[in-house]
Protein backbone atom coordinates (compact mmCIF):
# COMPACT_ATOMS: atom_id res chain seq x y z
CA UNK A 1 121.93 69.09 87.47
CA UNK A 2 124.63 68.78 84.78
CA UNK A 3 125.22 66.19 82.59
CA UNK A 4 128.04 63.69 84.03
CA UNK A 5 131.51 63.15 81.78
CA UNK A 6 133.31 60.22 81.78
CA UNK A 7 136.26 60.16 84.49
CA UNK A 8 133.75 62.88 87.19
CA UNK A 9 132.26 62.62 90.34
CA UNK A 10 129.03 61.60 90.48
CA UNK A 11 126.84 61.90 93.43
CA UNK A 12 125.58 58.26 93.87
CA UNK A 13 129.31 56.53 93.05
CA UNK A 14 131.78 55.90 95.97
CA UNK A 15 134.16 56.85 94.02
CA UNK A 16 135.21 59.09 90.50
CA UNK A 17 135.14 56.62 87.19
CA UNK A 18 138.28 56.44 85.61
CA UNK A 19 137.89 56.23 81.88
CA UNK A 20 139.26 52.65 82.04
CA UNK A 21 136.10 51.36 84.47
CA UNK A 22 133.24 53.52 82.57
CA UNK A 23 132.50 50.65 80.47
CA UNK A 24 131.94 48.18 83.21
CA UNK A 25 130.01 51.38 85.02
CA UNK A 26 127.54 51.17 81.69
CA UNK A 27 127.13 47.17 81.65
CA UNK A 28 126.08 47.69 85.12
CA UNK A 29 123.89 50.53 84.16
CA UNK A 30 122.53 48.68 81.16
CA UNK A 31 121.86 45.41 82.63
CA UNK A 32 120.00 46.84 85.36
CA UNK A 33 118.04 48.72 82.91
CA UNK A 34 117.23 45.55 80.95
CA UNK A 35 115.91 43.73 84.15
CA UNK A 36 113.58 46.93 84.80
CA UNK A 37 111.61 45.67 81.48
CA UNK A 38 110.51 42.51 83.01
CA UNK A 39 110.77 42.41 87.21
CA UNK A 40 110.16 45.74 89.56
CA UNK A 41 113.24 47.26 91.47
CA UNK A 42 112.61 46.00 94.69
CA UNK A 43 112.23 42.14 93.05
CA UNK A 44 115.66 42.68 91.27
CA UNK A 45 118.92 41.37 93.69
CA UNK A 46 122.46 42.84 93.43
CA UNK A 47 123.91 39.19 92.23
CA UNK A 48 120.97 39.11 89.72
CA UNK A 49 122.33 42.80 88.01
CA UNK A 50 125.96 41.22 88.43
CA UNK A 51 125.00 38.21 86.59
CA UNK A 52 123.34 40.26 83.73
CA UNK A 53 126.18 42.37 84.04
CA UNK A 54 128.75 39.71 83.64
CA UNK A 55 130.41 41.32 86.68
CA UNK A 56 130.80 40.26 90.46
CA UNK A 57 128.64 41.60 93.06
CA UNK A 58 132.29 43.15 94.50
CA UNK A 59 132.50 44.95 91.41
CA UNK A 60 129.04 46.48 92.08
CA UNK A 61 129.87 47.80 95.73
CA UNK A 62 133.44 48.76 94.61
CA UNK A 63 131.28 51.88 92.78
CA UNK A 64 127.75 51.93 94.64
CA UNK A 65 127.11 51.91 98.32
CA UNK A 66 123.80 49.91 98.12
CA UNK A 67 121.33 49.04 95.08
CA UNK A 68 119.36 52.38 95.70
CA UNK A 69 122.99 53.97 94.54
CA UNK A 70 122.94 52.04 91.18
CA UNK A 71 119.03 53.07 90.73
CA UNK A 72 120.49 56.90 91.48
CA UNK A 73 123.06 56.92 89.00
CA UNK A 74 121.02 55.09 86.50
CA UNK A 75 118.78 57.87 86.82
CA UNK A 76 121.34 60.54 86.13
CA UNK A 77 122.33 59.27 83.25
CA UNK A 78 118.53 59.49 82.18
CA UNK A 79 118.62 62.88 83.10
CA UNK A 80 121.64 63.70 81.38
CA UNK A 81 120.00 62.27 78.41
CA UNK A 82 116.89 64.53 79.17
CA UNK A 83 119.10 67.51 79.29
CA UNK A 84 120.38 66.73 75.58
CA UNK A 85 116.61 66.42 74.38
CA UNK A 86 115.57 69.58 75.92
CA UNK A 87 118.63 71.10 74.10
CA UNK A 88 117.76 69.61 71.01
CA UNK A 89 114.37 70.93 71.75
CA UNK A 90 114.80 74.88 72.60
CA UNK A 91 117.22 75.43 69.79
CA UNK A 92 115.75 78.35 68.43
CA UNK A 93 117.10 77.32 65.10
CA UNK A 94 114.91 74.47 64.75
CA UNK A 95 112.02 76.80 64.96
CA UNK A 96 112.82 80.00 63.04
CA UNK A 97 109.25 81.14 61.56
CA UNK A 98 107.01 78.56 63.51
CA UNK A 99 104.11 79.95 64.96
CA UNK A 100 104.22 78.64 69.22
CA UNK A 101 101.39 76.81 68.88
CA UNK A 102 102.64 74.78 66.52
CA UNK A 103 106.21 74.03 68.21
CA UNK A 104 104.20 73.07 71.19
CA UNK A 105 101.96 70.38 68.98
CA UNK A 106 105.61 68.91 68.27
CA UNK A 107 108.13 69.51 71.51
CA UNK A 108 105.23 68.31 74.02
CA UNK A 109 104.40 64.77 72.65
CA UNK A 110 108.62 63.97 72.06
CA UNK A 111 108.60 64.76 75.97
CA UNK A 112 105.48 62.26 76.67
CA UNK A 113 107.41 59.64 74.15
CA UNK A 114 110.45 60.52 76.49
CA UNK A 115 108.65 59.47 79.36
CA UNK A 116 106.53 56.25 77.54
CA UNK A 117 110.08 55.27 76.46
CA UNK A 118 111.80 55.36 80.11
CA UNK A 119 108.86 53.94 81.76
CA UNK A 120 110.43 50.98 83.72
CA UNK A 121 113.13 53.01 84.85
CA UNK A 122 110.89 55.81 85.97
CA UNK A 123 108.33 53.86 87.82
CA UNK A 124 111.54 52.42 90.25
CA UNK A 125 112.44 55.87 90.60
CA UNK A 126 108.85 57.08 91.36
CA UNK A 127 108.75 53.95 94.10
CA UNK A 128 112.06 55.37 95.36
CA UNK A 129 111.70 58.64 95.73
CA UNK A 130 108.49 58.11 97.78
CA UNK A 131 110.97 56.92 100.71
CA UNK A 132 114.10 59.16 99.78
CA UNK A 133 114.22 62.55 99.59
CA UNK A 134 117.47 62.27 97.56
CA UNK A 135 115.23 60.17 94.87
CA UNK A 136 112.78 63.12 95.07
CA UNK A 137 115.10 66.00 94.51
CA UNK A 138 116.25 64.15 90.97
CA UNK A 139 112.82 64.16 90.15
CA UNK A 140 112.38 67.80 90.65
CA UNK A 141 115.41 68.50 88.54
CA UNK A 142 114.75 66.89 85.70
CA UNK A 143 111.30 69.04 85.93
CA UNK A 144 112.80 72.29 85.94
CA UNK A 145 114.53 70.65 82.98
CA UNK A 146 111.17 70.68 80.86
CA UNK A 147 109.61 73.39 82.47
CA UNK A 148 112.54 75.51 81.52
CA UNK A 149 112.34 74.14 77.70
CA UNK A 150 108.60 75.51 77.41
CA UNK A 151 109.42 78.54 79.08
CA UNK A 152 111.86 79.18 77.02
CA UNK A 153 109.89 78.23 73.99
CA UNK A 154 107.08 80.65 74.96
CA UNK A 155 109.06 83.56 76.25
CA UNK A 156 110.70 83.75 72.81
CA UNK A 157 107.71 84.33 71.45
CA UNK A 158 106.05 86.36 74.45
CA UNK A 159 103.55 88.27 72.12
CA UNK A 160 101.74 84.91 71.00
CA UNK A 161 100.63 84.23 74.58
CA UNK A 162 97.85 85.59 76.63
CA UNK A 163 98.93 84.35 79.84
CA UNK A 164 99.44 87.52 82.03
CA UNK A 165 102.35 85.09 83.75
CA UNK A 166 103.50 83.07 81.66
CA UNK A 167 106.40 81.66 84.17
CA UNK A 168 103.64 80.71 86.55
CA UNK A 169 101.49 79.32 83.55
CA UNK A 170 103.88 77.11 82.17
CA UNK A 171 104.23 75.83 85.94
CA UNK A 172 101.08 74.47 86.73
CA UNK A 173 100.35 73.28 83.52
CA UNK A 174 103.75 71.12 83.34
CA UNK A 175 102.92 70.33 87.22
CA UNK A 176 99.54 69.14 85.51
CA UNK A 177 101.56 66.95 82.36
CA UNK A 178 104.16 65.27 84.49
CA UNK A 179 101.41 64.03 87.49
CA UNK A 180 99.41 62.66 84.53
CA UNK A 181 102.64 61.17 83.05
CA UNK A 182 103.63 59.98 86.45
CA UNK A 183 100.15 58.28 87.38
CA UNK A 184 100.11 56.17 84.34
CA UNK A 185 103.62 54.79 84.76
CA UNK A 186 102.86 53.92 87.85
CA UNK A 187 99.58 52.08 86.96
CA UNK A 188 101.35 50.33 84.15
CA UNK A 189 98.90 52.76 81.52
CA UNK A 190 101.25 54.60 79.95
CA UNK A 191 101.09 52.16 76.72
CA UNK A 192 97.38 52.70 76.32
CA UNK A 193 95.77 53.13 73.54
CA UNK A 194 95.01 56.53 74.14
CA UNK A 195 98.04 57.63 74.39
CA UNK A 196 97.72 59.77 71.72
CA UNK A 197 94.34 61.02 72.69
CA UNK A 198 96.13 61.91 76.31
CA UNK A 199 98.66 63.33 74.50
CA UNK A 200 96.80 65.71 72.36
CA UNK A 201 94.75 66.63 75.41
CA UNK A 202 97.52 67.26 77.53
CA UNK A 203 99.05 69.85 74.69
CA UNK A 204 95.42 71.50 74.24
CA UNK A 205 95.35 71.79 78.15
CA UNK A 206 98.44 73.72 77.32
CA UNK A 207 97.20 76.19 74.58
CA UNK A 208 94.53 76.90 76.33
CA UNK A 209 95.65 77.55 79.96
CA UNK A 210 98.67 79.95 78.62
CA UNK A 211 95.73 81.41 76.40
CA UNK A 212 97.93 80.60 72.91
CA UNK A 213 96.32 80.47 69.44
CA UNK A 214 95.66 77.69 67.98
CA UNK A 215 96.08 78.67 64.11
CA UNK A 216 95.36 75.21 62.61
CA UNK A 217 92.00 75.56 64.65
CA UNK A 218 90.42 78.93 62.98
């Protein structure tokens, strides 16, 4: 999954946004977002996201086929933005000299903020994508999105790890993160205050599963 420009296709529009109707596309985008914060997906009516919007309902199905649609492209833009953060993430210039162990510490708990940040939006999806397959196939991308940022992370520095396959490694243990992640959006826990503590655990779960050396820990 690619990030979407302005004036493309994307999959859950009826139609291509023209440069001249992306910024009503984002109000719609944003005010959904907003109601997210404060009422679940399935509470939240189409005139209710107009309203916020400052649009008309026709506006809304003049670019989505149903509410799921918005909810779908609202999540690609998410994922877009994920893309740019694992980018951000894996460029090896950010890390030249820094033992993995280390870079893990830092890139793993920016992807559980990513999450704690996104967690309204996330839990509709999650609710979603339990009934549509279509829901659950954007959730696997944006997996193979973070899996392939601490792949990439570890296979750069392949002699550091232990893991006799590291590509299956980083799998389950990511598989591990994002159910964690997952469960406590949907129980509303993700704010806890052990957040940190999860955190922390969740990146020594890490270390220790793709057998990686801890240096601050001698």
């Amino acid at each position: 999954m690619v990030a979407k420009n302005e004036g493309s296709k994307s999959r859950w529009t009826t139609k291509a946004v023209q440069v001249r109707s992306q910024l009503t596309l984002e109000r719609i985008l944003d005010a959904t977002e907003r109601l997210l914060k404060v009422r679940s997906f399935r509470e939240i009516t189409v005139a209710e996201i107009a309203q916020e919007a400052s649009a008309s309902p026709t506006s809304l199905y003049a670019r989505f086929q149903n509410k799921q649609a918005l909810l779908g492209a609202l999540f690609e833009r998410h994922s877009a933005s994920q893309q740019e953060l694992i980018g951000r993430l894996s460029d090896p210039a950010l890390w030249k000299g820094v033992p993995l162990a280390k870079i893990l510490k830092q890139a793993l708990p920016a992807i559980v903020e990513s999450f704690r940040a996104k967690q309204p939006l996330i839990r509709a999806f999650l609710e979603q994508a339990s009934d549509d397959y279509r829901f659950r196939q954007e959730w696997a991308a944006v997996g193979e999105f973070h899996k392939s940022l601490v792949l990439r992370l570890i296979m750069d520095r392949r002699d550091e790890v232990g893991h006799p396959d590291p590509e299956r490694g980083v799998r389950r243990s990511m598989e591990t993160v994002f159910a964690t992640l997952a469960v406590r959006i949907i129980m509303h826990e993700i704010d806890a205050p052990d957040l940190k503590e999860l955190t922390d655990d969740l990146t020594s779960m890490l270390l220790r599963h793709m057998c990686i050396e801890d240096r601050d820990k001698r």
